[in-house]
Protein backbone atom coordinates (compact mmCIF):
# COMPACT_ATOMS: atom_id res chain seq x y z
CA UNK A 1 -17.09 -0.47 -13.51
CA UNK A 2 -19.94 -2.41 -12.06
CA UNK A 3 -22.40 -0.52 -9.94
CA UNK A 4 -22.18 -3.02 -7.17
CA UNK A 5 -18.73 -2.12 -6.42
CA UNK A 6 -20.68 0.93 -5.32
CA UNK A 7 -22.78 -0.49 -2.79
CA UNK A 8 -22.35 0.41 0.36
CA UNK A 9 -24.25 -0.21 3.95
CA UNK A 10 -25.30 2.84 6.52
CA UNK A 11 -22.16 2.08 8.56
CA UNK A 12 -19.54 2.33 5.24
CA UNK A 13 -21.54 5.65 4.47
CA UNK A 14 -21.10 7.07 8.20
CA UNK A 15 -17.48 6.62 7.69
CA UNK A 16 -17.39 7.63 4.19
CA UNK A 17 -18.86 10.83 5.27
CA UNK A 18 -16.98 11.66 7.96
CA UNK A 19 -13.51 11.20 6.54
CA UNK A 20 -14.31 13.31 3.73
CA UNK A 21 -15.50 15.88 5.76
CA UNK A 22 -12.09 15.87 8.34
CA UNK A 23 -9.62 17.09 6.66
CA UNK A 24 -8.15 20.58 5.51
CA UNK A 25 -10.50 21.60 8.64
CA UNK A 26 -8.71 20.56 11.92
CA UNK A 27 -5.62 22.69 10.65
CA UNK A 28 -6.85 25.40 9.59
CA UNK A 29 -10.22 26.19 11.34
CA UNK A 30 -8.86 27.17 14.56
CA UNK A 31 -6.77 30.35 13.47
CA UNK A 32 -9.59 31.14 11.15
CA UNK A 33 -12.17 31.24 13.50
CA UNK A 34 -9.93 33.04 16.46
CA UNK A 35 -9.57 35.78 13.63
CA UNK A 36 -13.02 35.87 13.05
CA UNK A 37 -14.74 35.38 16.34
CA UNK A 38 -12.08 35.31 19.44
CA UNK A 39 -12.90 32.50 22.24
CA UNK A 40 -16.17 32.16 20.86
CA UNK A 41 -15.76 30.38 18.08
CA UNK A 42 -16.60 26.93 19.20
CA UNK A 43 -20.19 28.26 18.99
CA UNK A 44 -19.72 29.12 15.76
CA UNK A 45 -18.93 25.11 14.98
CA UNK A 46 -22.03 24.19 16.64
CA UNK A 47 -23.66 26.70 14.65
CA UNK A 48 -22.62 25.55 11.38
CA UNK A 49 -23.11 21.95 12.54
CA UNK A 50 -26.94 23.02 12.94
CA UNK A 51 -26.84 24.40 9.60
CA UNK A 52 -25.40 22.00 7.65
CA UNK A 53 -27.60 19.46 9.47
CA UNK A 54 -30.39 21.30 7.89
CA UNK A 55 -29.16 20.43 4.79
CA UNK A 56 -28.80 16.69 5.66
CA UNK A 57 -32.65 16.77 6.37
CA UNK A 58 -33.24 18.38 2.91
CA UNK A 59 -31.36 16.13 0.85
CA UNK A 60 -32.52 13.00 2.87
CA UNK A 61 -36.17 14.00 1.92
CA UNK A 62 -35.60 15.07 -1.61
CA UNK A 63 -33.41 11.73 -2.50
CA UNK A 64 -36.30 9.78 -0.81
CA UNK A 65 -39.40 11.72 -2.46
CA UNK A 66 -37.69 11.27 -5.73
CA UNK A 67 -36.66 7.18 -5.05
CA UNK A 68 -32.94 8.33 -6.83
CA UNK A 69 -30.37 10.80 -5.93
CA UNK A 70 -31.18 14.44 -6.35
CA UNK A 71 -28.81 14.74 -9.18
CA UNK A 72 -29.74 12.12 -11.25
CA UNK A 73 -32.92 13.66 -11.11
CA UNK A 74 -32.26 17.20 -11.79
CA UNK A 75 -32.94 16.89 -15.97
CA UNK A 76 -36.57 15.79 -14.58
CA UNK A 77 -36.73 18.44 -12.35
CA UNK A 78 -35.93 21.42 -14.09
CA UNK A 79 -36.48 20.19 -17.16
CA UNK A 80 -33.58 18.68 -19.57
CA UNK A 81 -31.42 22.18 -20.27
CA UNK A 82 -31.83 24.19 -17.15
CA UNK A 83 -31.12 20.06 -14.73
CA UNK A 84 -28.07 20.09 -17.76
CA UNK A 85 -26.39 23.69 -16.95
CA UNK A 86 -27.07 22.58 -12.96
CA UNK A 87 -25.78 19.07 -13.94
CA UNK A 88 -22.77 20.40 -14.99
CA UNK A 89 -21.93 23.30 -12.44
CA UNK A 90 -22.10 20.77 -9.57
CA UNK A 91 -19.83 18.51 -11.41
CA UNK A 92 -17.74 21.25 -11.98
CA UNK A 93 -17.85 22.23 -8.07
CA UNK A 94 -16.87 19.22 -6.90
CA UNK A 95 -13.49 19.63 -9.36
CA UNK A 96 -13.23 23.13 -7.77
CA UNK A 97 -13.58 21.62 -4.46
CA UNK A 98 -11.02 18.40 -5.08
CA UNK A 99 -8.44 21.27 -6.33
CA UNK A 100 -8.62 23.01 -3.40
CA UNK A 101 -8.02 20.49 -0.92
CA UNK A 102 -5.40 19.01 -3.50
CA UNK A 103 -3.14 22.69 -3.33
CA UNK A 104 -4.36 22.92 0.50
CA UNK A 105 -2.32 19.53 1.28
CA UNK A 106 0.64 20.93 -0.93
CA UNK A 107 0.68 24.05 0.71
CA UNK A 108 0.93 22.35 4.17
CA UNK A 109 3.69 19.85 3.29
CA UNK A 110 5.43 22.74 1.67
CA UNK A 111 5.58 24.84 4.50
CA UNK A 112 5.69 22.66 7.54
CA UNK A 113 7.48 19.65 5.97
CA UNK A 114 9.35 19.76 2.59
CA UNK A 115 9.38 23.84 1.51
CA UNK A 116 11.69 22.34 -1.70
CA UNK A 117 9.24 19.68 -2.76
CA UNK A 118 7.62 20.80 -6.34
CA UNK A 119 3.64 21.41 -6.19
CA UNK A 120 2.96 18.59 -9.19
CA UNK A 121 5.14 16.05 -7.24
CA UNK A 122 3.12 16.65 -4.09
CA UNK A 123 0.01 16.56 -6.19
CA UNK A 124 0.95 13.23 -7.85
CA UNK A 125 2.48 12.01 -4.64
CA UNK A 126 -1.41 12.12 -2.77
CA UNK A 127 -3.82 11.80 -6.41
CA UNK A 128 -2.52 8.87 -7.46
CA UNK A 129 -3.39 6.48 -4.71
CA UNK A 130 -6.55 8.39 -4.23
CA UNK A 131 -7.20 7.66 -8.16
CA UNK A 132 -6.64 3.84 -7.11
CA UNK A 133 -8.95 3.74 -4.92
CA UNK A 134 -11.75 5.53 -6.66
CA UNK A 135 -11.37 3.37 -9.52
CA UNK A 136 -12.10 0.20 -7.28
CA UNK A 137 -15.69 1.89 -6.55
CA UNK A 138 -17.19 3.74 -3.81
CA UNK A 139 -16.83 0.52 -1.18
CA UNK A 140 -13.29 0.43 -1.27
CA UNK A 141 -12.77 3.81 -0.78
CA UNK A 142 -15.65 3.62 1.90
CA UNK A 143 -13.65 0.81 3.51
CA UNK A 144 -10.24 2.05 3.37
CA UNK A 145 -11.66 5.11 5.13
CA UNK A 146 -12.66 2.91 8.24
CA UNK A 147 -8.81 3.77 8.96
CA UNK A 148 -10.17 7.21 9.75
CA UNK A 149 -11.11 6.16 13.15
CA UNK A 150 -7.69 4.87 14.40
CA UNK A 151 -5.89 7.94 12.98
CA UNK A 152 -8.60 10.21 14.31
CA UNK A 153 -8.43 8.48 17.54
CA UNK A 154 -4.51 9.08 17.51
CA UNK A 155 -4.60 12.48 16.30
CA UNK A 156 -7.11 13.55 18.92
CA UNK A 157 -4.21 13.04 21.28
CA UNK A 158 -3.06 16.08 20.42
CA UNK A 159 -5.83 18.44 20.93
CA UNK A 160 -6.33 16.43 24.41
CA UNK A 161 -2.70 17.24 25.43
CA UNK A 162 -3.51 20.73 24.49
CA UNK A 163 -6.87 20.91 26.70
CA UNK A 164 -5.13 18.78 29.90
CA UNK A 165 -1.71 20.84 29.73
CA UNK A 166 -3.59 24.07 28.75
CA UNK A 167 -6.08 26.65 30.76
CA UNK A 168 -9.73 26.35 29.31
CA UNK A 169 -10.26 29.55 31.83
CA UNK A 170 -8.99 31.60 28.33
CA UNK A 171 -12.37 30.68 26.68
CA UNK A 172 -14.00 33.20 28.92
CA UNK A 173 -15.75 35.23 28.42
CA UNK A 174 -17.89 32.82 26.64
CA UNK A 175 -20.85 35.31 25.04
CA UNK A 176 -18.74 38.32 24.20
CA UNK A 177 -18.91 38.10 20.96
CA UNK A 178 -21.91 39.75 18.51
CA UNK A 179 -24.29 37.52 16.64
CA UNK A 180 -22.99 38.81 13.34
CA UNK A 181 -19.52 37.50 14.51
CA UNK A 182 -21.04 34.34 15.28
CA UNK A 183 -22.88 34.08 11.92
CA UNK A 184 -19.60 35.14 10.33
CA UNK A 185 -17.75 32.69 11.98
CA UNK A 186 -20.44 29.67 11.27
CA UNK A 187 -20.02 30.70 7.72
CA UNK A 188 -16.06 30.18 7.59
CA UNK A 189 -16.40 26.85 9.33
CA UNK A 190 -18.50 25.67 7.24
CA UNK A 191 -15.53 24.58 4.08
CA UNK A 192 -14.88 22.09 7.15
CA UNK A 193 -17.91 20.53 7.08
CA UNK A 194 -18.31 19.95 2.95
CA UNK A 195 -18.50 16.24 2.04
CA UNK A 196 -22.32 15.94 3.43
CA UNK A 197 -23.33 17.48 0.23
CA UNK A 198 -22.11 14.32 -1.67
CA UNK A 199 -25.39 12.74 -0.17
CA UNK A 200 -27.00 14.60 -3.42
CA UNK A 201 -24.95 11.98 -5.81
CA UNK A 202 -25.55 8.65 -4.02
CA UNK A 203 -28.60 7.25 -3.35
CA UNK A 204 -29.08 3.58 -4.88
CA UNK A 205 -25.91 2.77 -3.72
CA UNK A 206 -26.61 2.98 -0.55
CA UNK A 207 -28.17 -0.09 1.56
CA UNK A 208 -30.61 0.38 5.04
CA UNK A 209 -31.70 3.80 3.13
CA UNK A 210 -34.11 4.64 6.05
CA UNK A 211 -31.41 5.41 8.19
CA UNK A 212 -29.42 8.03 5.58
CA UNK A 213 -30.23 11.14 8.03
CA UNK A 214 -29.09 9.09 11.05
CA UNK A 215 -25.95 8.71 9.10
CA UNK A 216 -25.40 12.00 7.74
CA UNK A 217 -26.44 13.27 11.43
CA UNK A 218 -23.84 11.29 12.83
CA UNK A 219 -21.04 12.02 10.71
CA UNK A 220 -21.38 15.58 11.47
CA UNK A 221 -21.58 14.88 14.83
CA UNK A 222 -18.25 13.54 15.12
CA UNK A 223 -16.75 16.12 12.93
CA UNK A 224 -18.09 18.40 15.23
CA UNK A 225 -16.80 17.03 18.47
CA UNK A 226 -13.52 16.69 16.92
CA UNK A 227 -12.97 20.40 15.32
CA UNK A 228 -14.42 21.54 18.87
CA UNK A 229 -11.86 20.00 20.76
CA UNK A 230 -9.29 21.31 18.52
CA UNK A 231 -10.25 24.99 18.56
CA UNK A 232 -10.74 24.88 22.91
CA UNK A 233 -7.44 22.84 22.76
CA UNK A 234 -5.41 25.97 20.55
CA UNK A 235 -7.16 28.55 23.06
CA UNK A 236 -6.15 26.62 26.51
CA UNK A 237 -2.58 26.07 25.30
CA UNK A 238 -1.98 29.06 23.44
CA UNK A 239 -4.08 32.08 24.98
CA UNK A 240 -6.47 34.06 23.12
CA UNK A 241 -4.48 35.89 20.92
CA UNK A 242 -1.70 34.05 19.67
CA UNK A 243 -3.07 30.82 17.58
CA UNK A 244 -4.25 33.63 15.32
CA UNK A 245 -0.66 34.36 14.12
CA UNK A 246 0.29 30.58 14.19
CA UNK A 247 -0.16 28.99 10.39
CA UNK A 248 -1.57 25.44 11.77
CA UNK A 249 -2.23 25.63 16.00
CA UNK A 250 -2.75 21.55 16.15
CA UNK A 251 0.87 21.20 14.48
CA UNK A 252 2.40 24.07 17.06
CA UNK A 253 0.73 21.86 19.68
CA UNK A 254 1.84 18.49 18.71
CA UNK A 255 5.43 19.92 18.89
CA UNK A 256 5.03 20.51 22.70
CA UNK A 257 4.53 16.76 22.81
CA UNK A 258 7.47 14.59 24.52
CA UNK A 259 7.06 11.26 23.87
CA UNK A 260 9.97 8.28 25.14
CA UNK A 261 9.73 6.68 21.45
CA UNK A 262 9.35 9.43 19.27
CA UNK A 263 11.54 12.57 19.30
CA UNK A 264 9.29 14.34 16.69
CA UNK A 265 5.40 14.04 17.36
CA UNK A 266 4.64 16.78 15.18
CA UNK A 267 5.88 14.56 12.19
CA UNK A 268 4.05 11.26 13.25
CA UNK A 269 1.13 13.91 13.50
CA UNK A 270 2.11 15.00 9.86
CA UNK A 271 1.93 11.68 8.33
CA UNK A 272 -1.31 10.67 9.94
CA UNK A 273 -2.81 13.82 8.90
CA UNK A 274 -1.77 12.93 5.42
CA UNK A 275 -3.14 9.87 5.37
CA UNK A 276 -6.71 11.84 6.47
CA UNK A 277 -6.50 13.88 3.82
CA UNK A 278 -6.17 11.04 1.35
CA UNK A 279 -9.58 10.30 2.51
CA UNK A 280 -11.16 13.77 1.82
CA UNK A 281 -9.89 13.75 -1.52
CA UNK A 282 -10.83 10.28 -2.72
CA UNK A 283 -14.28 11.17 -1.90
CA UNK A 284 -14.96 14.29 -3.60
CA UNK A 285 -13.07 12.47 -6.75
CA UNK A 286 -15.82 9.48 -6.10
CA UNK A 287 -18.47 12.13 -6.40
CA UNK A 288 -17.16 13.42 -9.37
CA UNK A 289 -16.79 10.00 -10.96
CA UNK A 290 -20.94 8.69 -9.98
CA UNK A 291 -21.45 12.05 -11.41
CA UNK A 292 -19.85 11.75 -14.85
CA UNK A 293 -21.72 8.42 -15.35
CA UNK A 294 -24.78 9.11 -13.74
CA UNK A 295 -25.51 12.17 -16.38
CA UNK A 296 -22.95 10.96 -19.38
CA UNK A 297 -22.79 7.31 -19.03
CA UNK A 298 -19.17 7.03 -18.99
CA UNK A 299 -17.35 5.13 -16.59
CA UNK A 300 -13.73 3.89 -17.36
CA UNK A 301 -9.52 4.51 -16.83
CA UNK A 302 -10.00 7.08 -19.65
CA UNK A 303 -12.53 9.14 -17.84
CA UNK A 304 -10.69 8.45 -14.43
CA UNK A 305 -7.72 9.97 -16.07
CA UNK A 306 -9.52 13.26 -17.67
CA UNK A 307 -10.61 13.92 -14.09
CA UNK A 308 -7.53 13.18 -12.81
CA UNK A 309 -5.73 15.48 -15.12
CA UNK A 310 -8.44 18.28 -14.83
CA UNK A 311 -8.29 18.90 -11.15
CA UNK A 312 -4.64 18.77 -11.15
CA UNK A 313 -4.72 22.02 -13.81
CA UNK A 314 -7.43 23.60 -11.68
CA UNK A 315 -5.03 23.53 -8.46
CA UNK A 316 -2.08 24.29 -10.47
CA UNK A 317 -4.08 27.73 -11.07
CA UNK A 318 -3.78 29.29 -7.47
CA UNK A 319 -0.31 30.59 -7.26
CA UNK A 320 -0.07 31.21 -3.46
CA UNK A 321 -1.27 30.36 0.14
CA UNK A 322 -3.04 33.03 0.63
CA UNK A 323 -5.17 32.38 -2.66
CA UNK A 324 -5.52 28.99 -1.48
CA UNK A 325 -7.26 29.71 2.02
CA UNK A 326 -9.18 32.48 -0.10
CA UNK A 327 -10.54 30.06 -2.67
CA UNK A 328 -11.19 27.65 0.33
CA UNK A 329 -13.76 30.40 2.03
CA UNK A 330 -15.41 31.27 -0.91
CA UNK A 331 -15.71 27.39 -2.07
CA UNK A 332 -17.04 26.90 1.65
CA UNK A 333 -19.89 29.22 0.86
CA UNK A 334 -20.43 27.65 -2.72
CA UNK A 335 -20.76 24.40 -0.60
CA UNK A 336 -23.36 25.20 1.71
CA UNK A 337 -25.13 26.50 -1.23
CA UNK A 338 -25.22 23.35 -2.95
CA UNK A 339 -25.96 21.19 0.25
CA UNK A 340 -28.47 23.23 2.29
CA UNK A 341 -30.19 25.88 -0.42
CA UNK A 342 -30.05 23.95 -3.24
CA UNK A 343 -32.26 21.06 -1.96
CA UNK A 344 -34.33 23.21 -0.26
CA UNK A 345 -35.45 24.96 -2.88
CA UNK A 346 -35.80 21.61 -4.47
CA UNK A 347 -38.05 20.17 -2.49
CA UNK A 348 -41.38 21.68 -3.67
CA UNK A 349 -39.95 21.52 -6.94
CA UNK A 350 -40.24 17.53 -6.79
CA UNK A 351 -43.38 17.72 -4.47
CA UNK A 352 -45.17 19.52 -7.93
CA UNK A 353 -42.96 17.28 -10.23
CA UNK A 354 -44.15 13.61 -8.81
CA UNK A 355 -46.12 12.30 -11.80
CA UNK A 356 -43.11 13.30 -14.13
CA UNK A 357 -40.90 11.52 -11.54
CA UNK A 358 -43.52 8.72 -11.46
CA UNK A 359 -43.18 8.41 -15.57
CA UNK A 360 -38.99 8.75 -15.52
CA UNK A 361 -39.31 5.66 -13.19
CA UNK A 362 -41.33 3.93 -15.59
CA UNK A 363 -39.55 4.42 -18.84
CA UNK A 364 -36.19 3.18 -16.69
């Protein structure tokens, strides 16, 4: 594939972004974090927005101090076998990470929409028009995902009914809640903010470079706004106490929607929601694929189709829901890893490394 099906401008990458990083997140965050932190948990989101916006600013500096993305440069780095074994565990985090959302979106269908529906049908029926768009290049998938905003606009209905038709008064009381709790709880939210780490693999591609932080800000400010509104909407409808025991709050409230035309909301709410997560997963598989040819210079159906095939045997692994959400948490913390530590640490690393960087420029 040519590289300049890759290119993409500031406003593409906003959107590219944010639809991979809405998701698996505005169903499942709000039970988590009323488990985890009771009423308080909206802090939590802001809290993990802070962090992972910490990580933005990290990766923004390193991919501009190094004039390439941070993983293409990682052989210079840390020298060729140490940038190889981190090469290939990021690569093999982002298949962990398209797995999990993969048996995350079966797991939903299965038990809200079709509970008879085979996991490899499922699989196949959302990977394989996800596979056609990645192998059109990151700008189609970056412009198909500009239908995030209508379907993000729609589904915000929902958490708005909830907030109107609901009693914000069970938020209170606001700062009961210990800062462990709160640290806790910024942890667990952040699986719903992974996709901002994919700022790592792309770095030519990307047009108007001086404004990648602005963009990466942004992107997590709207994710932010959104999975706010849905935990305050699940607390004002539902009390403090009971979206804990409910699987998916936003789907519980979009059935207490009446509508004239439609008899079942919570199905129209289904299908847009699957469309959104057709968005989160073609973007961690376009990751996966600049990340393949940026360190084995291979790009083609074949190797499509190996990665295709690969993260449908990794999701086939986890045998239940529970594993599933499990996996998710423990990828979450794998993912702030690699988007806030990880290019932290670095930094300095390139600051010493800038006449090797200088020479790997050269000899390109």
């Amino acid at each position: 594939m040519s590289n300049d099906l890759d290119s993409i401008n500031s406003g593409q990458l906003l959107t590219f972004l944010f639809a991979t990083e809405v998701g698996i997140g505005i169903l499942v965050l709000p039970r988590t974090l009323i488990k985890e932190v009771g009423t308080g948990g909206w802090i939590s989101i802001i809290l993990a927005a802070f962090l992972v916006g910490i990580g933005v600013i990290c990766i923004t500096l390193l991919n501009r101090m190094i004039g390439d993305s941070g993983f293409a440069a990682l052989p210079i780095l840390l020298g060729k076998p140490l940038g190889w074994v981190f090469s290939v565990a990021l690569m093999l985090y982002l298949v962990a990470i398209s797995s999990i959302v993969l048996n995350l979106f079966v797991e939903v269908v299965r038990i809200w929409f079709f509970p008879a529906a085979s996991r490899l049908t499922l699989m196949l029926f959302l990977l394989v028009p996800s596979v056609y768009m990645v192998s059109k290049g990151l700008r189609v998938v970056a412009l198909f995902d500009g239908f995030i905003y209508l379907i993000m606009a729609l589904l915000a209905l929902v958490p708005l009914h909830g907030i109107i038709d609901g009693n914000i008064l069970f938020l209170r009381p606001v700062l009961q809640v210990t800062i462990g709790k709160l640290t806790s709880g910024a942890l667990k939210s952040g699986v719903s903010f992974l996709g901002f780490e994919l700022l790592l693999f792309f770095y030519p591609e990307v047009l108007g470079k001086k404004r990648l932080f602005l963009t990466g800000a942004g992107s997590i400010a709207m994710a932010t706004f959104f999975y706010v509104g849905a935990f305050i909407a699940a607390i004002a409808l539902f009390g403090p106490v009971q979206p804990a025991h409910l699987t998916y709050p936003l789907l519980e409230i979009s059935r207490t929607i009446s509508l004239p035309i439609v008899e079942r909301v919570d199905l129209l709410f289904g299908g847009l929601w699957v469309t959104a997560i057709t968005t989160t997963i073609s973007g961690f598989l376009i990751g996966l694929v600049k990340a393949v040819e940026t360190r084995f210079h291979v790009r083609n159906r074949i190797s499509l189709a190996v990665i295709s095939i690969v993260t449908v045997i990794a999701s086939l692994i986890t045998g239940s829901f529970a594993e599933a959400e499990a996996l998710a948490d423990m990828i979450g913390i794998v993912g702030l890893a690699v988007g806030v530590v990880f290019p932290a640490v670095l930094l300095p690393v390139a600051w010493l490394r800038k006449g090797a960087i200088k020479k790997w420029h050269q000899s390109k």
